[in-house]
C-alpha atoms as a PDB file:
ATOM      1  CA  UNK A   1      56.415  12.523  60.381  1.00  0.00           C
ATOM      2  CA  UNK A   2      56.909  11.326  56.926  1.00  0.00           C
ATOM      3  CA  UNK A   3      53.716   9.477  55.071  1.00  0.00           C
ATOM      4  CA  UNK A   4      56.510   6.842  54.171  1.00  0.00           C
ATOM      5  CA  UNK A   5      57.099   6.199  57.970  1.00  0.00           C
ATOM      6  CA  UNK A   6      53.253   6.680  58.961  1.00  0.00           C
ATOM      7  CA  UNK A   7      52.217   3.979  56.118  1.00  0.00           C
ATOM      8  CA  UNK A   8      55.037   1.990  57.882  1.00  0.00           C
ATOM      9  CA  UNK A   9      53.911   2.452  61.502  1.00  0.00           C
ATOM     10  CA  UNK A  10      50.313   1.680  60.277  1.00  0.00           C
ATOM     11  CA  UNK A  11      51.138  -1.567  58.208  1.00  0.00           C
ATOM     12  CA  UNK A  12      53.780  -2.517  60.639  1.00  0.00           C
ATOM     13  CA  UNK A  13      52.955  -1.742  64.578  1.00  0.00           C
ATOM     14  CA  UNK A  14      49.976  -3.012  66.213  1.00  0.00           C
ATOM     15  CA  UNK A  15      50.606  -1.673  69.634  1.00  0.00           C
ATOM     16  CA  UNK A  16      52.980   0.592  71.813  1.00  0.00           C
ATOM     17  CA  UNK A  17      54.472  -2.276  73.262  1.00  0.00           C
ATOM     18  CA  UNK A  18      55.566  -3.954  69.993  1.00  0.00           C
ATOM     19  CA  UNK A  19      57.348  -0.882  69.006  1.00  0.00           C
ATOM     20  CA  UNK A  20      59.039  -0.713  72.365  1.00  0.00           C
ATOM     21  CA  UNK A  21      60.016  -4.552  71.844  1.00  0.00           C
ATOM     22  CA  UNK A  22      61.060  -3.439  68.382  1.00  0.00           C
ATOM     23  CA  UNK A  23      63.663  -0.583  69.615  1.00  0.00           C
ATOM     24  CA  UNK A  24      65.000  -2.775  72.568  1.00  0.00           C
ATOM     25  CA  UNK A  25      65.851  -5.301  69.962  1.00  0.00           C
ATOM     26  CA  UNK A  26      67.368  -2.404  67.620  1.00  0.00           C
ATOM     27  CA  UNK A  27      69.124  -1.727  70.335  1.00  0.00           C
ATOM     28  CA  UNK A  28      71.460  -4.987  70.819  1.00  0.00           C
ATOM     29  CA  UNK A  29      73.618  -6.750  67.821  1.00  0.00           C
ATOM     30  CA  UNK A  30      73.511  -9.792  69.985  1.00  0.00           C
ATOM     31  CA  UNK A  31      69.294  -9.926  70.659  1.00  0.00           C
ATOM     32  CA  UNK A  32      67.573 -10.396  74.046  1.00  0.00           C
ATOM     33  CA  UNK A  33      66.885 -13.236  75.429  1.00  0.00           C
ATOM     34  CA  UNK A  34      62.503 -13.340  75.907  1.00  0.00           C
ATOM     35  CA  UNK A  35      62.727 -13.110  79.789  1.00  0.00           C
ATOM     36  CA  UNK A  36      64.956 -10.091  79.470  1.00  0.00           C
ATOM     37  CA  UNK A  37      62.693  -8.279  77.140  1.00  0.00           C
ATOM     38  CA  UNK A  38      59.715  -8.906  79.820  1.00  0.00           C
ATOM     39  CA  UNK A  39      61.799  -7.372  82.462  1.00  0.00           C
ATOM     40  CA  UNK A  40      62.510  -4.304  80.310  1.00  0.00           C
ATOM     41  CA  UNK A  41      58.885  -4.084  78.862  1.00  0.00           C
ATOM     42  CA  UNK A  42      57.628  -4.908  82.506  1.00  0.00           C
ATOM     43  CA  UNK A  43      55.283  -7.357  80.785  1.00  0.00           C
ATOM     44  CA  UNK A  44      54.446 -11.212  81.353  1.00  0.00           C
ATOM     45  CA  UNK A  45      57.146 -13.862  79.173  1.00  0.00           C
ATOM     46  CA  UNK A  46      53.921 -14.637  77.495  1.00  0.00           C
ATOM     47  CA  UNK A  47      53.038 -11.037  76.403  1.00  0.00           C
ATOM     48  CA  UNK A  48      56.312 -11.012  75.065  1.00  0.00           C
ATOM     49  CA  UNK A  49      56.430 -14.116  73.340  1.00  0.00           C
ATOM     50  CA  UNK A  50      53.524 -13.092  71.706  1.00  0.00           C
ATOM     51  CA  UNK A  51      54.547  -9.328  70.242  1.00  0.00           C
ATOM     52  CA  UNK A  52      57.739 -11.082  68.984  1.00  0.00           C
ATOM     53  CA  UNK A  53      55.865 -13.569  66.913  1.00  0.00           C
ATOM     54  CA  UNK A  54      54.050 -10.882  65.715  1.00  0.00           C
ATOM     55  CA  UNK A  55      58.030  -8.806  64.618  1.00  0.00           C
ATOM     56  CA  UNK A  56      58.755 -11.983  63.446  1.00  0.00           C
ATOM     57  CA  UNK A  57      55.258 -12.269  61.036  1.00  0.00           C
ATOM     58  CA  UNK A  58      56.413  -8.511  60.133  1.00  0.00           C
ATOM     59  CA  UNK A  59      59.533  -9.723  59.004  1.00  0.00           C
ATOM     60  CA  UNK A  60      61.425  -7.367  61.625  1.00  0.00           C
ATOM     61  CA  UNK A  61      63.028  -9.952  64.222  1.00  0.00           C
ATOM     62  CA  UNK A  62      64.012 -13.364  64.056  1.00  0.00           C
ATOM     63  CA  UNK A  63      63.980 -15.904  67.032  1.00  0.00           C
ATOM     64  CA  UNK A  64      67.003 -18.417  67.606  1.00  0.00           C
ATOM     65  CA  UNK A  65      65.745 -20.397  70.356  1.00  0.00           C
ATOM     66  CA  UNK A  66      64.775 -18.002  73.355  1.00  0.00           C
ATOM     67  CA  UNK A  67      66.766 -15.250  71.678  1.00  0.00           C
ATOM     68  CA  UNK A  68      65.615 -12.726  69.327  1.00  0.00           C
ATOM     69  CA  UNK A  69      67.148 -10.554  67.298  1.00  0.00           C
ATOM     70  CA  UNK A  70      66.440  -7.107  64.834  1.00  0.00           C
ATOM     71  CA  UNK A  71      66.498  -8.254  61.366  1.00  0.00           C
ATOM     72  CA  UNK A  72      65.606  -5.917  59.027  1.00  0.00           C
ATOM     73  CA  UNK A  73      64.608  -7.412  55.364  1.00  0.00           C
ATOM     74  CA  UNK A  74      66.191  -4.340  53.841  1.00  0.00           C
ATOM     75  CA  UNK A  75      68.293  -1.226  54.233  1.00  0.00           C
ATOM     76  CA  UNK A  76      65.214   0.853  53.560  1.00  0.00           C
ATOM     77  CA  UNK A  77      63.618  -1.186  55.940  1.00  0.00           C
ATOM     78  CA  UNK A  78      66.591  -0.167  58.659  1.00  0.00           C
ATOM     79  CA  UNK A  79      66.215   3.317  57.584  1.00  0.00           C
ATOM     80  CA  UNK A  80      62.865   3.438  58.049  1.00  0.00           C
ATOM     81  CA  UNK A  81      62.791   2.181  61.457  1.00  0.00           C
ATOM     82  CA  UNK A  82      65.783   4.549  62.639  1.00  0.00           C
ATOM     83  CA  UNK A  83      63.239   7.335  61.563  1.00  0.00           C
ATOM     84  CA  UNK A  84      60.857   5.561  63.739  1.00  0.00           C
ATOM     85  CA  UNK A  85      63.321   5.409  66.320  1.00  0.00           C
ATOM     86  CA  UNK A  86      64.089   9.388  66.011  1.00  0.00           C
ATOM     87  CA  UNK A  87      61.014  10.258  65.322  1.00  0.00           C
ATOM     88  CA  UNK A  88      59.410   8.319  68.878  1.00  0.00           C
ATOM     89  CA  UNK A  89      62.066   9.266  71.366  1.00  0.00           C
ATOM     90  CA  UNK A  90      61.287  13.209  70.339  1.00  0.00           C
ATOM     91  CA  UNK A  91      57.295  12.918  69.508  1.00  0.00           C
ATOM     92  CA  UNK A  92      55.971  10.510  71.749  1.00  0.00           C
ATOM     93  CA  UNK A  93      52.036  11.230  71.566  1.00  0.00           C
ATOM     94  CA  UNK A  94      51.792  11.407  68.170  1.00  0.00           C
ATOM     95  CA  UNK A  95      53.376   8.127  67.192  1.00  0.00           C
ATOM     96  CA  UNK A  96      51.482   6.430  69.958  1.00  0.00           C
ATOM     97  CA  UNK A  97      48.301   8.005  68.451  1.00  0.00           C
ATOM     98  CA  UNK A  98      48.876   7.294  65.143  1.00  0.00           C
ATOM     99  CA  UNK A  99      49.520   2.811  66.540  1.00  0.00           C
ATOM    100  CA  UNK A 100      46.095   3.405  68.480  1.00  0.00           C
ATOM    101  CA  UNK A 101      44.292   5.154  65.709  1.00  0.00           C
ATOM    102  CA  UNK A 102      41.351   2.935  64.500  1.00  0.00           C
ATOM    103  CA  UNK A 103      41.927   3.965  60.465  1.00  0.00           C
ATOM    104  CA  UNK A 104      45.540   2.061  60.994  1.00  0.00           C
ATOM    105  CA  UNK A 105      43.634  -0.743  62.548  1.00  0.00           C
ATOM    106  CA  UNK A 106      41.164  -0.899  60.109  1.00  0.00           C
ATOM    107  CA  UNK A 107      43.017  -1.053  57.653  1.00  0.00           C
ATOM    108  CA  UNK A 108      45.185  -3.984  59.250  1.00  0.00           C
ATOM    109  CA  UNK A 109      42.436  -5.856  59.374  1.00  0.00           C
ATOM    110  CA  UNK A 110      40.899  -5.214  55.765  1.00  0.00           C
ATOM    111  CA  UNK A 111      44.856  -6.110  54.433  1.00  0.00           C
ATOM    112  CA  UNK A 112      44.427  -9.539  57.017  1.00  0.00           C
ATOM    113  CA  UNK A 113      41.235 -10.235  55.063  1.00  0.00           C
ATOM    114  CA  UNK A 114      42.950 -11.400  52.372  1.00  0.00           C
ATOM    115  CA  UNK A 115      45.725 -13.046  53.437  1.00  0.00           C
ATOM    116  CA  UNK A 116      45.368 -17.013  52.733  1.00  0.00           C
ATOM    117  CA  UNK A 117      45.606 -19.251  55.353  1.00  0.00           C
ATOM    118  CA  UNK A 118      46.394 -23.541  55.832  1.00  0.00           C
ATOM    119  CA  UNK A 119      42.957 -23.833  57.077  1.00  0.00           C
ATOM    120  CA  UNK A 120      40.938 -22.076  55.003  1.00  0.00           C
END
């Protein structure tokens, strides 16, 4: 695994399921519709709701309605998650530990520190 697509996974995926959402969407030019992505993820519409807001706040998927869709900001972006796509379907364990590691969340969460929010 490249540190290009580890940086991304760590930066970019906060859990197995939101890369799973991810690649579903990837895998569709014309999106999924929420209730079909909870089927496929065998997760609750609310779950799901939830880890595309968070592709959405990632700037990975869009929502049009009840439909979402891939939308990659870039072409390095897209090339990036094909790796992620490759690299997943033939190393399973290792991307999964790397999204559960506790230095990716921790440094999620120091990046979140300073991020500005309405309320604040």
């Amino acid at each position: 695994m490249t540190s290009d697509l580890r940086r991304f996974v760590v930066a970019k995926i906060h859990s197995v399921p939101m890369l799973e959402a991810l690649l579903l969407l990837r895998s569709r030019d014309d999106g999924w519709a929420t209730g079909e992505l909870a089927a496929r993820l065998y997760l609750p519409e609310s779950r799901v709701r939830q880890l595309l807001g968070e592709l959405c706040h990632e700037r990975l998927a869009t929502m049009d309605g009840d439909r979402a869709r891939y939308a990659p900001t870039s072409a390095d972006v897209e090339q990036i998650v094909d790796a992620l796509a490759a690299t997943y379907s033939r190393h399973v364990v290792a991307v999964t530990e790397l999204i559960h590691s506790g230095v990716g969340r921790q440094a999620r969460d120091f990046a979140d520190a300073f991020v500005l929010r309405r309320d604040e």
